[in-house]
C-alpha atoms as a PDB file:
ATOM      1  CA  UNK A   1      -5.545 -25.009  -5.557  1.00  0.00           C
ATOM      2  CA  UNK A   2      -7.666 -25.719  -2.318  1.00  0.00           C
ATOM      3  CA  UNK A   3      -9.067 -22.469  -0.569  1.00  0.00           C
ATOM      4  CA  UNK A   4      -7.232 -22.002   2.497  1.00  0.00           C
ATOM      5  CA  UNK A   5      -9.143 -22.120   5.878  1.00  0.00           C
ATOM      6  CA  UNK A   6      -9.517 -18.977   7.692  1.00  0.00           C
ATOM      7  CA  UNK A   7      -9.423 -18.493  11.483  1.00  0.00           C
ATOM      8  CA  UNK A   8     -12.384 -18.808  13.389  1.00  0.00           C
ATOM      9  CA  UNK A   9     -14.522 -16.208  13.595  1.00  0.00           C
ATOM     10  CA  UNK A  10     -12.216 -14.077  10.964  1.00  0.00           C
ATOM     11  CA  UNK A  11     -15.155 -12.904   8.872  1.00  0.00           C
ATOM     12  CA  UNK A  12     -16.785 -11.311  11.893  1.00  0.00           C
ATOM     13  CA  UNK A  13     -13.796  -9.755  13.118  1.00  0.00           C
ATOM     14  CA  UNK A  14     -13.217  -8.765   9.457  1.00  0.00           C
ATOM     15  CA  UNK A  15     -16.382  -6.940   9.371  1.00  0.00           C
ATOM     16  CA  UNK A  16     -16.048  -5.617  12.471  1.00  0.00           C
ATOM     17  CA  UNK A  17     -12.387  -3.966  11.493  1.00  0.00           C
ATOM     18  CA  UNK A  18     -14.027  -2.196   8.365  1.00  0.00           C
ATOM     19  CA  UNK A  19     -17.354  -0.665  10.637  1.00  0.00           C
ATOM     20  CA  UNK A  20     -14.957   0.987  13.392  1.00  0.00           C
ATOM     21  CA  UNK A  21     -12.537   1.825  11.591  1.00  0.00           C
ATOM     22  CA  UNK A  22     -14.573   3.791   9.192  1.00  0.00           C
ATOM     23  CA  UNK A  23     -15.813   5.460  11.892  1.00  0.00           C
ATOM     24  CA  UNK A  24     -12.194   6.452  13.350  1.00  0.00           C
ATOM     25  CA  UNK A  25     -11.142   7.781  10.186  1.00  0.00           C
ATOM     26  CA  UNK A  26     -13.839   8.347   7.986  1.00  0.00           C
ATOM     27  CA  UNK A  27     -11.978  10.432   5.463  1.00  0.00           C
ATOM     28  CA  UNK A  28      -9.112   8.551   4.900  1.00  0.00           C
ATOM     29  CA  UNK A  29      -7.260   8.976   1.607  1.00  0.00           C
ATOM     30  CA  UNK A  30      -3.503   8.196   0.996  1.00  0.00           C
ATOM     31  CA  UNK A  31      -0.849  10.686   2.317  1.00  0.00           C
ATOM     32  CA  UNK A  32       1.211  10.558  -1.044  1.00  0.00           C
ATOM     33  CA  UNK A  33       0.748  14.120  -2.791  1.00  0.00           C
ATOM     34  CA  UNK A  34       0.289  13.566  -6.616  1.00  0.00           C
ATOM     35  CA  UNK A  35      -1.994  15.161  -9.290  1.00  0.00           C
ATOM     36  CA  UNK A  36      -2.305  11.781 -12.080  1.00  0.00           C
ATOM     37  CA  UNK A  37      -2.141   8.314 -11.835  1.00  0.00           C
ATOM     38  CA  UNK A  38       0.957   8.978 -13.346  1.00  0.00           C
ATOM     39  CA  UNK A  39       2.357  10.950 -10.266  1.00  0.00           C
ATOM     40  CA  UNK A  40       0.817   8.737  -8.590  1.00  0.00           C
ATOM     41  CA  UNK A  41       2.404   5.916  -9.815  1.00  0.00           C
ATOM     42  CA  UNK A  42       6.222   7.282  -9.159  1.00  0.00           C
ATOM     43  CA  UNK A  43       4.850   8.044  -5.487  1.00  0.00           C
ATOM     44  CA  UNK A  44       4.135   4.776  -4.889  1.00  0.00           C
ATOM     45  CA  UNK A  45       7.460   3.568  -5.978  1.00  0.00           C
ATOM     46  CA  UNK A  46       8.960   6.015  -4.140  1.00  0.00           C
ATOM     47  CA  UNK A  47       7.313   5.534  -0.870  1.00  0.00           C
ATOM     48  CA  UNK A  48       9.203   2.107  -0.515  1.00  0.00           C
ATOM     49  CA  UNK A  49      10.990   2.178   3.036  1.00  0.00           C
ATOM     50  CA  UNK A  50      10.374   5.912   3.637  1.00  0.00           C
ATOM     51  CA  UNK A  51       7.664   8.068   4.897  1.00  0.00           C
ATOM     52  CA  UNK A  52       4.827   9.290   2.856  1.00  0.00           C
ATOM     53  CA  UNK A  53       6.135  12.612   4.135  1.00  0.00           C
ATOM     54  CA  UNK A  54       9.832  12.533   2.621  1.00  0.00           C
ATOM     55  CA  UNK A  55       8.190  11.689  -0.773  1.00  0.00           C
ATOM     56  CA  UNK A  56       5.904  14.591  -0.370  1.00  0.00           C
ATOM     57  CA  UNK A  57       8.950  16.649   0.392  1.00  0.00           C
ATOM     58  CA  UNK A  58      11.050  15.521  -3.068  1.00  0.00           C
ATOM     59  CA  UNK A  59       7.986  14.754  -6.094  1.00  0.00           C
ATOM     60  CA  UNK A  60       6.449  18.585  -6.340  1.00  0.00           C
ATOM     61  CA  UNK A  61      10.179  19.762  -7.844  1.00  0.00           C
ATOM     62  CA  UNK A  62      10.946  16.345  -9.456  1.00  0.00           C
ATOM     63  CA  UNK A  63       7.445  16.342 -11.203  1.00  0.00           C
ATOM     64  CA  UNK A  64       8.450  20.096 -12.447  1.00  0.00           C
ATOM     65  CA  UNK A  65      11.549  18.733 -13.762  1.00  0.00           C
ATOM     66  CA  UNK A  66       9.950  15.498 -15.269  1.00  0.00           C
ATOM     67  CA  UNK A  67       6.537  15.865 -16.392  1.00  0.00           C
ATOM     68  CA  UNK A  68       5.730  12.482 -17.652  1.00  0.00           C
ATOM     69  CA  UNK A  69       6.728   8.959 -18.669  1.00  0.00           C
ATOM     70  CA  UNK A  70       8.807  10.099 -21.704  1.00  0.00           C
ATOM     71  CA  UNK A  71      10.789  12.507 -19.305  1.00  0.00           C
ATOM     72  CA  UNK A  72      11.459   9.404 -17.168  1.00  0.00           C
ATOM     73  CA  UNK A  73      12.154   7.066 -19.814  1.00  0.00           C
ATOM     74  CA  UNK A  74      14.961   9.096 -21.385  1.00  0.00           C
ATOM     75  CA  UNK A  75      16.835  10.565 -18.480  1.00  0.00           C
ATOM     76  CA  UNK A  76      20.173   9.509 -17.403  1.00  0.00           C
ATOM     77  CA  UNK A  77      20.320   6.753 -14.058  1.00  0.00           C
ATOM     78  CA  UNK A  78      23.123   9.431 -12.059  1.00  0.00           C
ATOM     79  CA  UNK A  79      21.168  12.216 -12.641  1.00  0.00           C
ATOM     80  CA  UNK A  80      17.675  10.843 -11.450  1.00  0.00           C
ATOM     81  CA  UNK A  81      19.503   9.689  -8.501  1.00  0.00           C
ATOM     82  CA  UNK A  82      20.546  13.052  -7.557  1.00  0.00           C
ATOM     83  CA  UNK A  83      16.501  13.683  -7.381  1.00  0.00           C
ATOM     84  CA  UNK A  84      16.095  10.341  -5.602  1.00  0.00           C
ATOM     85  CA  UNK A  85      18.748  10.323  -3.300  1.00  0.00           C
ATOM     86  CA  UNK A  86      15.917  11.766  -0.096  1.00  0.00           C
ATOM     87  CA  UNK A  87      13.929   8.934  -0.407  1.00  0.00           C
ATOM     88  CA  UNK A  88      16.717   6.090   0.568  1.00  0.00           C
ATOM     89  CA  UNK A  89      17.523   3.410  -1.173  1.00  0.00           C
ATOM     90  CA  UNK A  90      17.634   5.638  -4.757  1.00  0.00           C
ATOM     91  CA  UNK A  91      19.948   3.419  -6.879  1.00  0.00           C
ATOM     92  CA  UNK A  92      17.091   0.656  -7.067  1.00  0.00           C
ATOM     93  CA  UNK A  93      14.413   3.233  -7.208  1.00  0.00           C
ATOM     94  CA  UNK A  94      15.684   5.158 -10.057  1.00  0.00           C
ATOM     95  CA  UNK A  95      15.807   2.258 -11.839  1.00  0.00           C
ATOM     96  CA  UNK A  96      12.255   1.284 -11.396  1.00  0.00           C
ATOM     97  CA  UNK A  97      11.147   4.778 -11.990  1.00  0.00           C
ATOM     98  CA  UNK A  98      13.002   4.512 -15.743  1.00  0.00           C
ATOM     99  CA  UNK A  99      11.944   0.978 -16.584  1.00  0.00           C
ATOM    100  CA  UNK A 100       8.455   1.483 -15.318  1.00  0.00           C
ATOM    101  CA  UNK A 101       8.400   4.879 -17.338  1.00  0.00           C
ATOM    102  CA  UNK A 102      10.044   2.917 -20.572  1.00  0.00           C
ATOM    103  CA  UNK A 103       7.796   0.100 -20.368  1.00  0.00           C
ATOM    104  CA  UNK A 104       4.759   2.579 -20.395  1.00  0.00           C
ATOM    105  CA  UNK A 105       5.781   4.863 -22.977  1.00  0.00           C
ATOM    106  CA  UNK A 106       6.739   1.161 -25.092  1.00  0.00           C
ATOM    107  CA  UNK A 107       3.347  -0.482 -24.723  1.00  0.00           C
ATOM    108  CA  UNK A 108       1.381   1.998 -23.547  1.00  0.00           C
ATOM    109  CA  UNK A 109       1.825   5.432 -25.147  1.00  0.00           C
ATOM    110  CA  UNK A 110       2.935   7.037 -21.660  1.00  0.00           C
ATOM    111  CA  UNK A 111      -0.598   6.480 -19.961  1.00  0.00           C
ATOM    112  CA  UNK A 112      -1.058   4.722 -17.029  1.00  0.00           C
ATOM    113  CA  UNK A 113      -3.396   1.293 -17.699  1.00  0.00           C
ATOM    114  CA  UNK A 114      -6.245   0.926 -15.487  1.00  0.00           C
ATOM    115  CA  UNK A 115      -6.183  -3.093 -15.593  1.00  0.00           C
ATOM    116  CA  UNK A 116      -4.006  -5.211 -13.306  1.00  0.00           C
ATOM    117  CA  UNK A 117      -2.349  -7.505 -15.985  1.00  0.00           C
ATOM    118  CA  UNK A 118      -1.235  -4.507 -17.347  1.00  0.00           C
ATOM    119  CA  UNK A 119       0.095  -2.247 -14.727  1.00  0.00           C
ATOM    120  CA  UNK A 120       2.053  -5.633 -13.350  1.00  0.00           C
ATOM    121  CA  UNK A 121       3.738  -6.299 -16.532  1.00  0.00           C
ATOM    122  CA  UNK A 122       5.518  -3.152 -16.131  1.00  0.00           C
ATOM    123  CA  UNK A 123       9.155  -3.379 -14.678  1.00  0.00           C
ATOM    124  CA  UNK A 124       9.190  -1.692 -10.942  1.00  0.00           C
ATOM    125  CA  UNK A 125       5.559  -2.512 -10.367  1.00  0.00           C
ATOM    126  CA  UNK A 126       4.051  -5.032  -8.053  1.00  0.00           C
ATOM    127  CA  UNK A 127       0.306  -6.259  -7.011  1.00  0.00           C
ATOM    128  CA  UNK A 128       0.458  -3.647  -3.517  1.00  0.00           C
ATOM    129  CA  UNK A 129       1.928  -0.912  -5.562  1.00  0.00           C
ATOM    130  CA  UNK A 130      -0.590  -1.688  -9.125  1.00  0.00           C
ATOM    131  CA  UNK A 131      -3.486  -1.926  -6.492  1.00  0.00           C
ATOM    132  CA  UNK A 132      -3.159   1.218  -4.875  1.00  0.00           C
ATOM    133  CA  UNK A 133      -3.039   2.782  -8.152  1.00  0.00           C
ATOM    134  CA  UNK A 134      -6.112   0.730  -9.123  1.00  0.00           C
ATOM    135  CA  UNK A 135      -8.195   2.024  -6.357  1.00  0.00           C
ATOM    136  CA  UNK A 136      -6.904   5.466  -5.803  1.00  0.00           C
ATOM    137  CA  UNK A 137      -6.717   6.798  -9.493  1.00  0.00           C
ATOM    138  CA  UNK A 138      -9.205   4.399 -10.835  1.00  0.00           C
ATOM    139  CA  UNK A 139     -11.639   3.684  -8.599  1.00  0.00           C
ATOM    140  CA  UNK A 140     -11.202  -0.041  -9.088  1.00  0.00           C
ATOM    141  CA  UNK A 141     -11.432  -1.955  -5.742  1.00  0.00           C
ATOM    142  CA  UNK A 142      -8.151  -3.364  -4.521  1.00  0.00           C
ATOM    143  CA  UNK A 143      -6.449  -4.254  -1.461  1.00  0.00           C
ATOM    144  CA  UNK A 144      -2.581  -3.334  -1.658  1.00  0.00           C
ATOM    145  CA  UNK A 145      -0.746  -5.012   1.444  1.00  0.00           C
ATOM    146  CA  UNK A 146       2.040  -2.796   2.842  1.00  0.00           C
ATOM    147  CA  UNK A 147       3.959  -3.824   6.015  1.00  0.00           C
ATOM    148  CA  UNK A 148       1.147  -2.061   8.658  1.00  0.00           C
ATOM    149  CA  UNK A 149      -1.632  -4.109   6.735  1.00  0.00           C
ATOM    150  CA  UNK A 150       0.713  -7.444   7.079  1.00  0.00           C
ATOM    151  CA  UNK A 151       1.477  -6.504  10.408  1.00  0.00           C
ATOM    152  CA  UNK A 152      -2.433  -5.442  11.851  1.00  0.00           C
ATOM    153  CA  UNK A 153      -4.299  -8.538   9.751  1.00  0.00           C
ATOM    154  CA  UNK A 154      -1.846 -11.020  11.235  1.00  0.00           C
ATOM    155  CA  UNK A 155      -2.497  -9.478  15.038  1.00  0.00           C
ATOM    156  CA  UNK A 156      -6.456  -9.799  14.475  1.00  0.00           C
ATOM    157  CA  UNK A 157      -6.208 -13.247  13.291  1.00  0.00           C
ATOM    158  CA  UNK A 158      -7.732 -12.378  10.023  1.00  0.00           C
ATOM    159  CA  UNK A 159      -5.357 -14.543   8.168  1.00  0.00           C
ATOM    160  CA  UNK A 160      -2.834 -16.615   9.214  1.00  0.00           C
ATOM    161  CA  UNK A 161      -0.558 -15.915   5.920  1.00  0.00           C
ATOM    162  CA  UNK A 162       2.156 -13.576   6.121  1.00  0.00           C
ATOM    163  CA  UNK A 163       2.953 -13.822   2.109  1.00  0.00           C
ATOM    164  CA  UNK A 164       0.953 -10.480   0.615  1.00  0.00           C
ATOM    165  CA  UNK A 165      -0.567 -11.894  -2.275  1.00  0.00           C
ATOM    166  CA  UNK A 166      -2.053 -14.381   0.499  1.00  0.00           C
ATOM    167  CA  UNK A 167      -3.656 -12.096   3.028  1.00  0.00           C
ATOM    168  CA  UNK A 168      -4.972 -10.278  -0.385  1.00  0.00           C
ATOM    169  CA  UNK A 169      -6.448 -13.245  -1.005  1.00  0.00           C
ATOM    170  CA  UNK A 170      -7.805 -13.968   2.019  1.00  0.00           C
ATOM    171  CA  UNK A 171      -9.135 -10.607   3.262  1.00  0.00           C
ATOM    172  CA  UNK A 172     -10.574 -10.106  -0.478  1.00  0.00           C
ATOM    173  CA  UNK A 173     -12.894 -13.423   0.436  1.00  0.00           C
ATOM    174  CA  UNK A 174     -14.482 -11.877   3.571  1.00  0.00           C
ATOM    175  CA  UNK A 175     -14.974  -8.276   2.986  1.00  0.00           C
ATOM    176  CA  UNK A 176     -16.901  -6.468  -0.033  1.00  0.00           C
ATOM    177  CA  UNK A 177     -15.199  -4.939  -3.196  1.00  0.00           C
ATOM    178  CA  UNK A 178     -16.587  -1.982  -2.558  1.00  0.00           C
ATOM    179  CA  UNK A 179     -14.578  -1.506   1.363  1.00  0.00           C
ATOM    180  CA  UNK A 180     -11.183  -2.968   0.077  1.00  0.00           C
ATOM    181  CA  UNK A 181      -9.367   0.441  -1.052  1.00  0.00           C
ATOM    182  CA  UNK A 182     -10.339   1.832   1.686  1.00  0.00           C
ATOM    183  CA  UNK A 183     -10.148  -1.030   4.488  1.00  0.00           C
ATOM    184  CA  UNK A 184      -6.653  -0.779   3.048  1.00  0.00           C
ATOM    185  CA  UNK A 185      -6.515   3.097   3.654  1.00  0.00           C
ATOM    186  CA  UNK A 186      -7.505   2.613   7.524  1.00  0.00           C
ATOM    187  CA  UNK A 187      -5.238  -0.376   8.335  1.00  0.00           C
ATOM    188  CA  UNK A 188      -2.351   1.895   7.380  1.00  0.00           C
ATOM    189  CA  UNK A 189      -3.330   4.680   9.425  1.00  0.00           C
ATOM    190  CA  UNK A 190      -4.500   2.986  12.383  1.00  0.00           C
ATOM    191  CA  UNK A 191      -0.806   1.379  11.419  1.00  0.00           C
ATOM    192  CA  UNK A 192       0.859   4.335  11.637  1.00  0.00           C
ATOM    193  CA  UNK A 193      -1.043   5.655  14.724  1.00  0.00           C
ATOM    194  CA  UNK A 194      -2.357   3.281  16.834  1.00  0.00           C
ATOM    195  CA  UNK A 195      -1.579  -0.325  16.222  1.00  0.00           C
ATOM    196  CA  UNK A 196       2.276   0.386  16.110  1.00  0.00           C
ATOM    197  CA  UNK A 197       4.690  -2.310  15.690  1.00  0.00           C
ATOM    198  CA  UNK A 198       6.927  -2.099  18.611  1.00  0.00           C
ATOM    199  CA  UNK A 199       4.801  -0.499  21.648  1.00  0.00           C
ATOM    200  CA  UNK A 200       0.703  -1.045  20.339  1.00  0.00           C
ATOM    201  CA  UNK A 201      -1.678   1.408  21.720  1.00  0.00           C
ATOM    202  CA  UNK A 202      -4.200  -1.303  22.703  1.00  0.00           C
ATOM    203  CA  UNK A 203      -6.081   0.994  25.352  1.00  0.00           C
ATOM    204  CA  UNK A 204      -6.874   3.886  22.920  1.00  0.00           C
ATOM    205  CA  UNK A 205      -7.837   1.033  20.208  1.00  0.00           C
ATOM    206  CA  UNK A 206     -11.148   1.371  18.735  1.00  0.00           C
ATOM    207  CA  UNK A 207     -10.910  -2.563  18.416  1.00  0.00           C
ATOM    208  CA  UNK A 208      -9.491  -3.977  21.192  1.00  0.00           C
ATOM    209  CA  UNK A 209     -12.338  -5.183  22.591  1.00  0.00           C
ATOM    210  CA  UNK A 210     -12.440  -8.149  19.483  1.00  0.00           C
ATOM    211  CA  UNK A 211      -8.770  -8.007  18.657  1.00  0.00           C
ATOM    212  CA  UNK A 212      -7.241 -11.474  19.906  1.00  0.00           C
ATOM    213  CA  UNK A 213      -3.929  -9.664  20.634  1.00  0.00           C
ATOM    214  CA  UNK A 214      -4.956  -6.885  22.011  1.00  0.00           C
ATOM    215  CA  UNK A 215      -2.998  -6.059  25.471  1.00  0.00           C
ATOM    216  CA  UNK A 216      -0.541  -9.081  24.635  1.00  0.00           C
ATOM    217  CA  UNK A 217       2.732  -9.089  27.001  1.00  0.00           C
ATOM    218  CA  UNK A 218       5.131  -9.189  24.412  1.00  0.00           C
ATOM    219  CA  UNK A 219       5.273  -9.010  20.549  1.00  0.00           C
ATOM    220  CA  UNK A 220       5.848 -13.202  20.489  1.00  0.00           C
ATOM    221  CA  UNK A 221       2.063 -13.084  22.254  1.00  0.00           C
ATOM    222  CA  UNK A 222       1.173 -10.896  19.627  1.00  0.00           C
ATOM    223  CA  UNK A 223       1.824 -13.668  16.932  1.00  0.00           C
ATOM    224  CA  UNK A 224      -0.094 -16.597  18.752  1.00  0.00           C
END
């Protein structure tokens, strides 16, 4: 497959993103509470269309009550959903959470795997969710792509893909290994802070004087 062409100038802006934004939040770590990759794991999961903080709020009594994969993997779907049911859409989550937890304690003895291949194979689990465990509880450098990461890549013109695997891709070719976890990290807070979806901060940004959208008109501006 042909390597896609990048916008111009892409690889400075790219470079630019990681310098200032290391400097506006230089000790950024995720906001998911967990004490394993294992916890870790479920967190992720869980932290589909909720807030980092309503996960918080439900795993310190749910990891009391299930302890590891084999607690997961036998417990009934109604009564996980009871434990689920803060963190929205808990029917498909509880699923996951039991198939994820089966397929570990199957073909992996209950531990986490620290490779890709593997942690993808597992029911529930997808490339954002196996990368942030990959670079949080492993140290191995990945770049998950949530919705703020989708959302500020596409506004600097650092890719012109919207599928995640894509702007992985791309963003992976411009910046070092070494800055993806935590390029990653940043994007999602200066998501969640700054560079909102609806009404963007652009005056307080620490990058709109590069950012092509910066102090657009409207969010179909935004896009161009």
């Amino acid at each position: 497959m042909a390597t896609r062409r990048l916008p111009a100038g892409a690889r400075q802006r790219a470079l630019l993103t990681v310098e200032r934004l290391t400097l506006a939040y230089p000790d950024a770590h995720t906001e998911l509470d967990f004490g394993n990759s294992f916890q870790l794991l479920v967190a992720v999961i869980l932290s589909a269309q909720t807030t980092d903080v309503r996960v918080n709020q439900v795993t310190p009594k749910l990891f009391e009550r299930f302890p590891d994969a084999a607690a997961f993997a036998v417990v009934e779907q109604e009564e996980l959903e009871v434990w689920l049911r803060p963190t929205g859409f808990f029917r498909s989550k509880s699923r996951a959470v039991r198939e994820m937890s089966q397929d570990l304690v199957r073909l992996h003895g209950g531990e986490v795997p620290p490779r890709m291949e593997d942690l993808v194979k597992l029911r529930g689990v997808g490339r954002k969710t196996a990368n942030v465990v990959l670079g949080v509880a492993f140290g191995t450098p990945g770049f998950p792509v949530d919705t703020h990461v989708q959302r500020l890549t596409g506004r600097l013109r650092l890719t012109t893909a919207v599928e995640p695997e894509k702007i992985e891709a791309d963003i992976c070719r411009m910046v070092p290994p070494e800055e993806w976890t935590l390029l990653s990290l940043r994007l999602i807070l200066h998501g969640r802070r700054v560079c909102a979806a609806r009404r963007p901060r652009c005056a307080g940004c620490a990058l709109n004087d590069f950012c092509p959208s910066a102090f657009a008109e409207s969010p179909a501006r935004r896009r161009r």
